[in-house]
N, C-alpha and C. Protein backbone atom coordinates (compact mmCIF):
# COMPACT_ATOMS: atom_id res chain seq x y z
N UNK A 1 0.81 -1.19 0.00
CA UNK A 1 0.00 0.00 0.00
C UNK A 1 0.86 1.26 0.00
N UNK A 2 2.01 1.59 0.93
CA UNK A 2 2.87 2.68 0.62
C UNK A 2 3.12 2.88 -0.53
N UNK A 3 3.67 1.70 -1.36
CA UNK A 3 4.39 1.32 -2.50
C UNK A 3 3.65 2.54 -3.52
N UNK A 4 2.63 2.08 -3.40
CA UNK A 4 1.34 2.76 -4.00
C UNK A 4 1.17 4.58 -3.98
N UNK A 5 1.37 4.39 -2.42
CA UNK A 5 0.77 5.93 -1.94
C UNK A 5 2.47 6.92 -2.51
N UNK A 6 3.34 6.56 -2.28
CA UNK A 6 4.58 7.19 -2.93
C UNK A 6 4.62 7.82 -3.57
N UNK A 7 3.91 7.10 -5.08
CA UNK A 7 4.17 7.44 -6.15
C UNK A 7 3.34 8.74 -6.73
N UNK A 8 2.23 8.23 -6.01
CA UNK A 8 0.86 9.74 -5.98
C UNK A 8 1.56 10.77 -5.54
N UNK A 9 1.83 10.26 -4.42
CA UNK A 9 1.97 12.09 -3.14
C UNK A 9 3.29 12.68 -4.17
N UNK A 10 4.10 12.26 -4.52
CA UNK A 10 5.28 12.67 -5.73
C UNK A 10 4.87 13.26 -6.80
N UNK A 11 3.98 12.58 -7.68
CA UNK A 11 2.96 12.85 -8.61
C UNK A 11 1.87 14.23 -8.34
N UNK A 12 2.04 14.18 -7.69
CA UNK A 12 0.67 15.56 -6.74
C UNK A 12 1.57 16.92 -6.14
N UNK A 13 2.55 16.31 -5.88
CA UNK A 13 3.42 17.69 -5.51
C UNK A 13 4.15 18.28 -6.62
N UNK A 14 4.58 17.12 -7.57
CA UNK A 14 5.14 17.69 -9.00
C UNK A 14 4.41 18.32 -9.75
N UNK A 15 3.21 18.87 -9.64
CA UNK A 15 1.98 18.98 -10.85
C UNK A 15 1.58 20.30 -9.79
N UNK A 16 1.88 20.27 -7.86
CA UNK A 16 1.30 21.34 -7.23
C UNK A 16 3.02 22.85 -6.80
N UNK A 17 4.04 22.20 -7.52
CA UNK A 17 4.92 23.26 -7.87
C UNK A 17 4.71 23.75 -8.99
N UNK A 18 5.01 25.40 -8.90
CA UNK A 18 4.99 26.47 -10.21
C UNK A 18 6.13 26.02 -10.86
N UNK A 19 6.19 25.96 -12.21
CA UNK A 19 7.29 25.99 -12.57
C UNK A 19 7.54 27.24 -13.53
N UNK A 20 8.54 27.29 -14.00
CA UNK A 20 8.61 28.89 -14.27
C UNK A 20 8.44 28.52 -16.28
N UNK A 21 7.83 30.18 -16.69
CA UNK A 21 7.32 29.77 -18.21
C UNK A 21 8.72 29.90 -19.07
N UNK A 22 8.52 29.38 -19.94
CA UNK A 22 9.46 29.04 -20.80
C UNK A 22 9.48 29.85 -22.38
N UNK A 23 10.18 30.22 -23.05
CA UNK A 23 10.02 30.79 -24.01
C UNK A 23 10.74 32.34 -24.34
N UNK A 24 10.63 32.87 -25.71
CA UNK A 24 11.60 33.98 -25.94
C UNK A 24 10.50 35.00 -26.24
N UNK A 25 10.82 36.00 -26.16
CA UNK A 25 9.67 37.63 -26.36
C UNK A 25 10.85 38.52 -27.02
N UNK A 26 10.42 38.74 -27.92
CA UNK A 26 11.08 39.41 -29.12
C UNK A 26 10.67 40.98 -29.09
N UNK A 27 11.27 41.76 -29.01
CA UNK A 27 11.02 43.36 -28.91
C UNK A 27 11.38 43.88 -30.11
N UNK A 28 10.30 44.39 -30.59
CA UNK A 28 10.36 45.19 -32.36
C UNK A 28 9.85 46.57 -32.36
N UNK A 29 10.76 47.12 -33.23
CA UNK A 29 10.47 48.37 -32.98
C UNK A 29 10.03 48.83 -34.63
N UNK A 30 8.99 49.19 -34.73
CA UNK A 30 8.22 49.17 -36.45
C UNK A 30 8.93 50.79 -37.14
N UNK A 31 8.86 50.94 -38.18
CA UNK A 31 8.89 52.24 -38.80
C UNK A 31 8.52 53.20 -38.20
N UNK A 32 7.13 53.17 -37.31
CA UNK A 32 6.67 54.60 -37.18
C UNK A 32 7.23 54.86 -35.91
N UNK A 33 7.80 53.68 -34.96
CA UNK A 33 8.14 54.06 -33.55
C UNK A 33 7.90 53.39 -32.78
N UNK A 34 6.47 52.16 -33.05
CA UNK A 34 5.61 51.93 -32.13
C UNK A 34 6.58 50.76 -32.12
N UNK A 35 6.36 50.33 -30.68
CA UNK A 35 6.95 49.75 -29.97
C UNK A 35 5.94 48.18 -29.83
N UNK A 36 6.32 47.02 -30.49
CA UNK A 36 5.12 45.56 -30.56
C UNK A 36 6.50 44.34 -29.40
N UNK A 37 5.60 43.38 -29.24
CA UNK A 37 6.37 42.39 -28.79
C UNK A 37 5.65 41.26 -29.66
N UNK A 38 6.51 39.95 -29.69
CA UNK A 38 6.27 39.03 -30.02
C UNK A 38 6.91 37.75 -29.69
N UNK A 39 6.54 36.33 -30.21
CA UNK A 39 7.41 35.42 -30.04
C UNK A 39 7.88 34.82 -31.04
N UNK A 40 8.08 35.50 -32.02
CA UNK A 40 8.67 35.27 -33.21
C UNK A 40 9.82 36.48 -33.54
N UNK A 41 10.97 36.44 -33.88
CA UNK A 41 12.15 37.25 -34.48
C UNK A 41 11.53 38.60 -34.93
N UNK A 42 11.71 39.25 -35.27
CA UNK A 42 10.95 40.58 -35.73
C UNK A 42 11.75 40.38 -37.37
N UNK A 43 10.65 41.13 -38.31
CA UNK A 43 11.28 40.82 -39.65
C UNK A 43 12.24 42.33 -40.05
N UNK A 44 13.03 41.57 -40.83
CA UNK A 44 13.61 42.76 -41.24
C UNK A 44 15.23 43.11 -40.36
N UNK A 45 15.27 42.38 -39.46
CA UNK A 45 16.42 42.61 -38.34
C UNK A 45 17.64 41.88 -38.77
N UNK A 46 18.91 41.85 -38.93
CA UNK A 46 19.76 41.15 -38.77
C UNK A 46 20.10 40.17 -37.62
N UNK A 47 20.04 40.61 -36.44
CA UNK A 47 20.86 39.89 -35.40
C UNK A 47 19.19 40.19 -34.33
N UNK A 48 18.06 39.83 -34.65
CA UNK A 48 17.49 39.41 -33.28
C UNK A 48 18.24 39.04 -32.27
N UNK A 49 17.51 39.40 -30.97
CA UNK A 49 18.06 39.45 -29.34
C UNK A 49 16.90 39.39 -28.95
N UNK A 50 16.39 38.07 -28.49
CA UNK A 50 15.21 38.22 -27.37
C UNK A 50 15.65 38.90 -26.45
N UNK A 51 14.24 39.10 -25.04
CA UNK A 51 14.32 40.12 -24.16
C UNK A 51 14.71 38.49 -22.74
N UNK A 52 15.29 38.83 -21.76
CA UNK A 52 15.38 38.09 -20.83
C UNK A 52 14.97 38.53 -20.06
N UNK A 53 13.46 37.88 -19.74
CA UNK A 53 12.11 38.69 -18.76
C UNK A 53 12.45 37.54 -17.30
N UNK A 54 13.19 37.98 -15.93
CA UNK A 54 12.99 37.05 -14.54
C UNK A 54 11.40 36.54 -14.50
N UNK A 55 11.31 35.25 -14.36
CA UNK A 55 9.90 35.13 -13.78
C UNK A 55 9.98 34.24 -12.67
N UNK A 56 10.83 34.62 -11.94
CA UNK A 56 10.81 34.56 -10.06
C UNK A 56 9.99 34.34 -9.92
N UNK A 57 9.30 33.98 -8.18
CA UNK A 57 8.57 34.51 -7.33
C UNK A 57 8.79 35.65 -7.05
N UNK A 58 7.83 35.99 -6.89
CA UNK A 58 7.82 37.67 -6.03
C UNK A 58 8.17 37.30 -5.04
N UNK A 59 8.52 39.02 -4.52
CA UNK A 59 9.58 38.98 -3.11
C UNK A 59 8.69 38.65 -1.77
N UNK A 60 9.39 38.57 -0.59
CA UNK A 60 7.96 38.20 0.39
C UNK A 60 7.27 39.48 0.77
N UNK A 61 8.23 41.11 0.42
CA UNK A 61 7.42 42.11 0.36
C UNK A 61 6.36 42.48 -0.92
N UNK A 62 6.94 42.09 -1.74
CA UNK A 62 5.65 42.25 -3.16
C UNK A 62 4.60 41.36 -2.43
N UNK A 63 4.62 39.87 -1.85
CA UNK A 63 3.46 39.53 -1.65
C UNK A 63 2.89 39.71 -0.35
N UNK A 64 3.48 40.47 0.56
CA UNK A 64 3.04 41.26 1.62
C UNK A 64 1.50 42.24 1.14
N UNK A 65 2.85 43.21 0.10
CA UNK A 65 1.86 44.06 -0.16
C UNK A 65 0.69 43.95 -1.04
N UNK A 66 0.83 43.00 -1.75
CA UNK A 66 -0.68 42.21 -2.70
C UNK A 66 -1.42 41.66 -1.33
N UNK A 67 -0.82 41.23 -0.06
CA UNK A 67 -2.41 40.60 0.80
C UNK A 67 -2.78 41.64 1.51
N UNK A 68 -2.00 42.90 1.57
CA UNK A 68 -2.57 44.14 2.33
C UNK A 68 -3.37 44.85 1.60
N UNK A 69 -3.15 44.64 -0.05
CA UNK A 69 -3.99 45.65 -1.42
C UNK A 69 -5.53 44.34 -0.83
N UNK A 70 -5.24 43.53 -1.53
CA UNK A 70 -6.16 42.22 -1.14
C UNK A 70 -7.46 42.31 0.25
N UNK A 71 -6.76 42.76 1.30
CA UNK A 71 -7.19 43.09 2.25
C UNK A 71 -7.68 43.90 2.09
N UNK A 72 -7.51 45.03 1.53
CA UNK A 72 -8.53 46.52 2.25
C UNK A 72 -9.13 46.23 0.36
N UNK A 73 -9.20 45.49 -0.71
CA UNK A 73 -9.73 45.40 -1.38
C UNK A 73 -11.29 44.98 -0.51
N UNK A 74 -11.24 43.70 -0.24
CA UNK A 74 -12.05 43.15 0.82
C UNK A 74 -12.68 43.82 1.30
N UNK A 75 -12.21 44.66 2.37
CA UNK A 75 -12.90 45.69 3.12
C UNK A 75 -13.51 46.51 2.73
N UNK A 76 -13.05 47.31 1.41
CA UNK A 76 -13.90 47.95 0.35
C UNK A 76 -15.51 47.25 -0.33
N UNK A 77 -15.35 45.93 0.04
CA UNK A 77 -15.92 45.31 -1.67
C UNK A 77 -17.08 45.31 -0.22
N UNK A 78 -16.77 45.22 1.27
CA UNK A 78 -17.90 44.72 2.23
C UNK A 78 -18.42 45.86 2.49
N UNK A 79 -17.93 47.45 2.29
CA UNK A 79 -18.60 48.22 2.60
C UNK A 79 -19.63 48.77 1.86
N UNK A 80 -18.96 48.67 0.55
CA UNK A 80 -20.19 48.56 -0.47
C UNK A 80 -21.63 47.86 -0.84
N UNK A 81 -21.34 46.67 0.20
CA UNK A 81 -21.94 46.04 0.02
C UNK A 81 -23.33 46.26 1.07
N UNK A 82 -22.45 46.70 2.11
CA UNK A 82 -23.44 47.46 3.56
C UNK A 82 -24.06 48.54 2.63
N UNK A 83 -23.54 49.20 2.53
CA UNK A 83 -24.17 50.67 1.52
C UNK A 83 -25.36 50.22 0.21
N UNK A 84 -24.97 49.15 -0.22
CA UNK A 84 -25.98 48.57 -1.27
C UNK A 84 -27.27 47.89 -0.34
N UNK A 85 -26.91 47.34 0.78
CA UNK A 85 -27.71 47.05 1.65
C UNK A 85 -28.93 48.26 2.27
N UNK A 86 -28.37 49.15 2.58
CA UNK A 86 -28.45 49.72 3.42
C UNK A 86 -29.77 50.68 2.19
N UNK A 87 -29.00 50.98 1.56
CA UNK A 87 -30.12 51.53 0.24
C UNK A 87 -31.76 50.53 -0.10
N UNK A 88 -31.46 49.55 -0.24
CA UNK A 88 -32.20 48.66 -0.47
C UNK A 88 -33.24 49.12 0.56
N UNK A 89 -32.53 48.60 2.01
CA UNK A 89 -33.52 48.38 2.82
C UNK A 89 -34.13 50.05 2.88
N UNK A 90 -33.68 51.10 2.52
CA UNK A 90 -34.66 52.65 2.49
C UNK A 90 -35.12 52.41 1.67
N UNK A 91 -34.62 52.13 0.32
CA UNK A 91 -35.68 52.36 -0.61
C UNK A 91 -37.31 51.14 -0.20
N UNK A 92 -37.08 49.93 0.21
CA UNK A 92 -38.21 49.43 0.64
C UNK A 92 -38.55 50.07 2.29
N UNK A 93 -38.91 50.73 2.71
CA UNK A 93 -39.30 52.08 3.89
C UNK A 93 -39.50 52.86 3.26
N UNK A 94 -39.28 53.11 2.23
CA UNK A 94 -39.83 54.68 1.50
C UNK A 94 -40.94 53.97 0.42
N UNK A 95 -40.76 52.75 0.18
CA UNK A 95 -41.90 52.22 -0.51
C UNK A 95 -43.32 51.95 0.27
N UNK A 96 -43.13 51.61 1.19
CA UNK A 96 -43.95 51.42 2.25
C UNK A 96 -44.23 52.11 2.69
N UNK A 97 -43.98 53.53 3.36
CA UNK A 97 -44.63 54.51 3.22
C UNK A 97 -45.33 55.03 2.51
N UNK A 98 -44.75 55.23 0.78
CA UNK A 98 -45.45 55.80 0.09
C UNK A 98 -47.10 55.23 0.09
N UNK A 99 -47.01 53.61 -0.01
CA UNK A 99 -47.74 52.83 0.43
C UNK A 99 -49.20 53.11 1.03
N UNK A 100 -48.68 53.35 2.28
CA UNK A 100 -49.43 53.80 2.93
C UNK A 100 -50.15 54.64 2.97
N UNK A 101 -48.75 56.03 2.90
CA UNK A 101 -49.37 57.67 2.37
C UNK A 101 -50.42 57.50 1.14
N UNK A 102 -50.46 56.77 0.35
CA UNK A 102 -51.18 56.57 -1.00
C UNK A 102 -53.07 56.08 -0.56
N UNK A 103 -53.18 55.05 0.68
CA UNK A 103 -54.42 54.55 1.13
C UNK A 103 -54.67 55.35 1.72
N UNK A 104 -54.18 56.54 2.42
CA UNK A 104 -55.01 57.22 3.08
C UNK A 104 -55.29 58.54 2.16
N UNK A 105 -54.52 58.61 1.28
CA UNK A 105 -55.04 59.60 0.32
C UNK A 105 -56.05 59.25 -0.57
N UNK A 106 -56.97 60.32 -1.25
CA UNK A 106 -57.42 59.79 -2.21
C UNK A 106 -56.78 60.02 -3.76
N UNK A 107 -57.02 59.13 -4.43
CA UNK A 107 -56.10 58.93 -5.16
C UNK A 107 -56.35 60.45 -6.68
N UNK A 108 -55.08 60.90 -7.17
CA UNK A 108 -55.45 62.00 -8.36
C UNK A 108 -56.32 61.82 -9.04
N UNK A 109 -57.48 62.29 -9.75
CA UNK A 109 -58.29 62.03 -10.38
C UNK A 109 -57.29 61.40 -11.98
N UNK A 110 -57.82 60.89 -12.80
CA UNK A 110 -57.40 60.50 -13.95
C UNK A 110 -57.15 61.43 -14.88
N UNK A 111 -56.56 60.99 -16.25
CA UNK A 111 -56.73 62.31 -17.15
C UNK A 111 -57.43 62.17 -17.62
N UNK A 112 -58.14 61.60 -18.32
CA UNK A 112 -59.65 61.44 -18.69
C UNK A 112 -60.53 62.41 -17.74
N UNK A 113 -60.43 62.40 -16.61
CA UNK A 113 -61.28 63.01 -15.69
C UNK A 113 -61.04 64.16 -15.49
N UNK A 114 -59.58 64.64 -15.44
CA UNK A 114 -59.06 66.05 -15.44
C UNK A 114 -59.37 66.70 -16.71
N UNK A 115 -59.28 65.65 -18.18
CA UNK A 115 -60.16 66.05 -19.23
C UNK A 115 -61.21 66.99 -19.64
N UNK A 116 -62.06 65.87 -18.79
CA UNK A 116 -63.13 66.52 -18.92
C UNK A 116 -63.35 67.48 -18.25
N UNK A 117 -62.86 67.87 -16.80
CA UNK A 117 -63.12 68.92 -16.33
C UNK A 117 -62.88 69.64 -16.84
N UNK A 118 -61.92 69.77 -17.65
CA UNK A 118 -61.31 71.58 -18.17
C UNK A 118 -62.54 71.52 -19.45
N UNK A 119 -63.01 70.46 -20.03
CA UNK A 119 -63.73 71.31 -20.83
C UNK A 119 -65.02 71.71 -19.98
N UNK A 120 -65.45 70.84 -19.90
CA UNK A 120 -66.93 71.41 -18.66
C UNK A 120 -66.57 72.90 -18.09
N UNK A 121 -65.52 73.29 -17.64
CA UNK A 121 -65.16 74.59 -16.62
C UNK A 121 -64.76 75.63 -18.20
N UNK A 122 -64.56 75.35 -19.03
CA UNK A 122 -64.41 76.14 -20.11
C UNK A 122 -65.43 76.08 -20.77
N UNK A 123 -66.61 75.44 -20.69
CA UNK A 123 -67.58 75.89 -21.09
C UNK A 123 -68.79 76.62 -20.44
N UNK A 124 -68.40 75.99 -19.02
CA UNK A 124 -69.26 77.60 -18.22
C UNK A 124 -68.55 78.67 -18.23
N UNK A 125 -67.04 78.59 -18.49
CA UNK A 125 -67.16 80.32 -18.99
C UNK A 125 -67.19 80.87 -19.53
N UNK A 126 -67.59 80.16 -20.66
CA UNK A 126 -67.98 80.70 -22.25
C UNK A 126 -69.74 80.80 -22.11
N UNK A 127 -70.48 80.58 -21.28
CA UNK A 127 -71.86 79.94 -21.47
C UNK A 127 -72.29 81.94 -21.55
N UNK A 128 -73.17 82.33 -22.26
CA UNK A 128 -73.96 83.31 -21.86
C UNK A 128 -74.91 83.62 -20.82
N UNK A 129 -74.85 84.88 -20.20
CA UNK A 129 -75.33 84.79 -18.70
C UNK A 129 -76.58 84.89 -18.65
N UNK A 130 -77.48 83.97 -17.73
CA UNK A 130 -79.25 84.58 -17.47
C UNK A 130 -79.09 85.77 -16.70
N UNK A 131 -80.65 86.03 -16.72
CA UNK A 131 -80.52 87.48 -16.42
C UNK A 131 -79.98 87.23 -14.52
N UNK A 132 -80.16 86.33 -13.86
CA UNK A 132 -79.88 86.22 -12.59
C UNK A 132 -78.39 85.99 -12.31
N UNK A 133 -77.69 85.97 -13.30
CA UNK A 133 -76.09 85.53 -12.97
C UNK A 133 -75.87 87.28 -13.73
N UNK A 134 -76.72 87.94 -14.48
CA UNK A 134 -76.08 89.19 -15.21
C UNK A 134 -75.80 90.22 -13.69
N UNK A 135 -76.40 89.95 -12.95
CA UNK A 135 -76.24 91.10 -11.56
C UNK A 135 -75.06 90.68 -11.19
N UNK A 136 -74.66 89.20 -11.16
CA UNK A 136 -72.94 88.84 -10.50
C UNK A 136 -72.37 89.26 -11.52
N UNK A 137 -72.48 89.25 -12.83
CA UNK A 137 -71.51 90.09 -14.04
C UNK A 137 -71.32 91.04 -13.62
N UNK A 138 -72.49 91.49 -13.10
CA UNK A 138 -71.72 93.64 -13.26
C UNK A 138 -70.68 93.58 -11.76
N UNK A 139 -71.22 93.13 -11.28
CA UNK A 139 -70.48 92.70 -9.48
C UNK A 139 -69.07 92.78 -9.82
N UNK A 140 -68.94 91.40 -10.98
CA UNK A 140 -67.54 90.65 -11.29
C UNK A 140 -66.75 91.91 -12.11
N UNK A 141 -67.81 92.56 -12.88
CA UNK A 141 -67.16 93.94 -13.87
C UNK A 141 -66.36 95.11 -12.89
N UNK A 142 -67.02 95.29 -12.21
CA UNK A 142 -67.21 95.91 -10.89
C UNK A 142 -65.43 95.83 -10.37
N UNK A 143 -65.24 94.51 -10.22
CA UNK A 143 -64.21 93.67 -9.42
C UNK A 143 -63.11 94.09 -10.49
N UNK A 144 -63.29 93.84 -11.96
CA UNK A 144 -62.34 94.18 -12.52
C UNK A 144 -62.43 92.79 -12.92
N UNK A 145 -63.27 91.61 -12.60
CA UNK A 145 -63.02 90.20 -13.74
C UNK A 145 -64.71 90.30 -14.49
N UNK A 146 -64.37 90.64 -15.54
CA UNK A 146 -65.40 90.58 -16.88
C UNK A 146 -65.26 90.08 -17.66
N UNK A 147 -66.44 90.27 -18.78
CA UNK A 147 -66.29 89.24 -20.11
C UNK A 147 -64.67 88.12 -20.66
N UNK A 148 -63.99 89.43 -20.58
CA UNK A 148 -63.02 88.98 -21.70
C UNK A 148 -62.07 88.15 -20.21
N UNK A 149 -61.82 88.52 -19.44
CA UNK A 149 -60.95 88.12 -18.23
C UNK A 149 -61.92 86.23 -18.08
N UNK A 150 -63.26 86.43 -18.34
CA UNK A 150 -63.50 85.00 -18.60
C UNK A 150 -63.53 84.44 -20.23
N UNK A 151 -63.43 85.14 -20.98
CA UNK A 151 -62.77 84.13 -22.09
C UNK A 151 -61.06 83.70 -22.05
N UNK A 152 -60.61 84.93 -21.25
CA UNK A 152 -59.04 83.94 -21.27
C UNK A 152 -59.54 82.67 -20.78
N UNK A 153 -59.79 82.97 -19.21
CA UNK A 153 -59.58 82.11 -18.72
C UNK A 153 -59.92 80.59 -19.57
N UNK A 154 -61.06 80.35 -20.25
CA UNK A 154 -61.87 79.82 -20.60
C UNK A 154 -60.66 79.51 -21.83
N UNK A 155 -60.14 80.39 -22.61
CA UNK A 155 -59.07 79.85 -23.17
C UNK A 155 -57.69 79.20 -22.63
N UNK A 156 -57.31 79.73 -21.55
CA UNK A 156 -56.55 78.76 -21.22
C UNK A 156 -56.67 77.31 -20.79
N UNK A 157 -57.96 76.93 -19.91
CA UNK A 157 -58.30 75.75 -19.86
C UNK A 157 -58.24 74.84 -21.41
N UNK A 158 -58.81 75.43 -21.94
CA UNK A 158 -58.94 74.82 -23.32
C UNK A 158 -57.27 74.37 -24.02
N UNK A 159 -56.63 75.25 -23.82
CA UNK A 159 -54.75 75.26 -24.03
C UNK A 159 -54.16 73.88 -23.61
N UNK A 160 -54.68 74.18 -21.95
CA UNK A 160 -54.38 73.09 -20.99
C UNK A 160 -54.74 71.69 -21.48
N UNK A 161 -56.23 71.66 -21.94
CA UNK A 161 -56.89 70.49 -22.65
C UNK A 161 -56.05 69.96 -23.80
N UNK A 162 -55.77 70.95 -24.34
CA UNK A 162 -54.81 70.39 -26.13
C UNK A 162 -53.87 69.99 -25.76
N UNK A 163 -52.69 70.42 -24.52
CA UNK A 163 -51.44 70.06 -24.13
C UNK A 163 -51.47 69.19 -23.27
N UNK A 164 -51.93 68.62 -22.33
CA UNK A 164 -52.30 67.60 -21.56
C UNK A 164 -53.33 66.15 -22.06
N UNK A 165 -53.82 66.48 -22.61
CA UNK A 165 -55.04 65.46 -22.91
C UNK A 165 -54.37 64.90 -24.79
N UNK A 166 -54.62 66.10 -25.47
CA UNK A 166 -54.06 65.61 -26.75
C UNK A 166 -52.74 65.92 -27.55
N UNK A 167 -51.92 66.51 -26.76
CA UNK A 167 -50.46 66.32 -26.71
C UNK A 167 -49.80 65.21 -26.59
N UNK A 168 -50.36 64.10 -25.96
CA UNK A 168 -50.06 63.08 -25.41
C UNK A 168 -49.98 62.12 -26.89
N UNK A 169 -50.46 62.16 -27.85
CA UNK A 169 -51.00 61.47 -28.86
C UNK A 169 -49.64 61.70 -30.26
């Protein structure tokens, strides 16, 4: 059974070491300047020179400082995450309120309904007066709101009607 287990745990550690990459990176520099890499010779060159890139381990301070970046990465990614939380849970409290605020209100009339009102209210103030509303005319003349002060008005409702109701269309 050792005989056996040997050959694995050997097998498993050879396959769980890095080994370092292998190969040449060619640095070319083109006509216009620009600066390419490759793994092929660059054309046109006499005497190619690959580049000799270390691929070490990093030092135990490079990987110090990747678990301290790592770390307050972390700490970042959890505060955001409180804050995404934290939103959530207002925006459902502000839903629920509204909620609420909404049943005890009564609700805006429709536009259909606001519709119609403006014409109905623009057509009593276009309507011609009986003689029992002509005594509140002179009253209203009186006041300084007469005839024409109710055809604006009576026109603007109507404005309101075209831009609200069939603007929409």
């Amino acid at each position: 059974m050792k005989a056996l287990l040997r050959p694995l745990v050997l097998t498993t550690l050879a396959w769980a070491v890095p080994l370092p990459a292998t190969g040449e990176v060619f640095k070319c520099v083109l006509a216009d300047g620009k600066v390419i890499y490759q793994d092929s010779p660059c054309a046109g060159t006499h005497s190619p020179r690959p580049l000799h890139i270390e691929t070490g381990r990093p030092s135990v301070r490079d990987e110090q400082d990747a678990e301290e970046r790592a770390a307050a990465e972390r700490q970042r990614l959890r505060q955001l995450e409180e804050a995404r939380e934290d939103q959530e849970r207002d925006a459902e409290l502000e839903q629920e309120a509204r909620r609420k605020r909404e049943a005890r209100e009564p609700p805006e009339p429709s536009l259909e309904a606001r519709c119609a009102d403006y014409i109905k209210r623009a057509e009593q103030l276009e309507k011609p007066l009986v003689p029992q509303q002509q005594k509140y005319e002179i009253e209203l003349r009186r006041r300084g709101d007469d005839a024409r002060s109710r055809r604006e008005k009576a026109r603007a409702l109507r404005d309101k009607y075209f831009t609200e109701c069939l603007g929409r269309y």
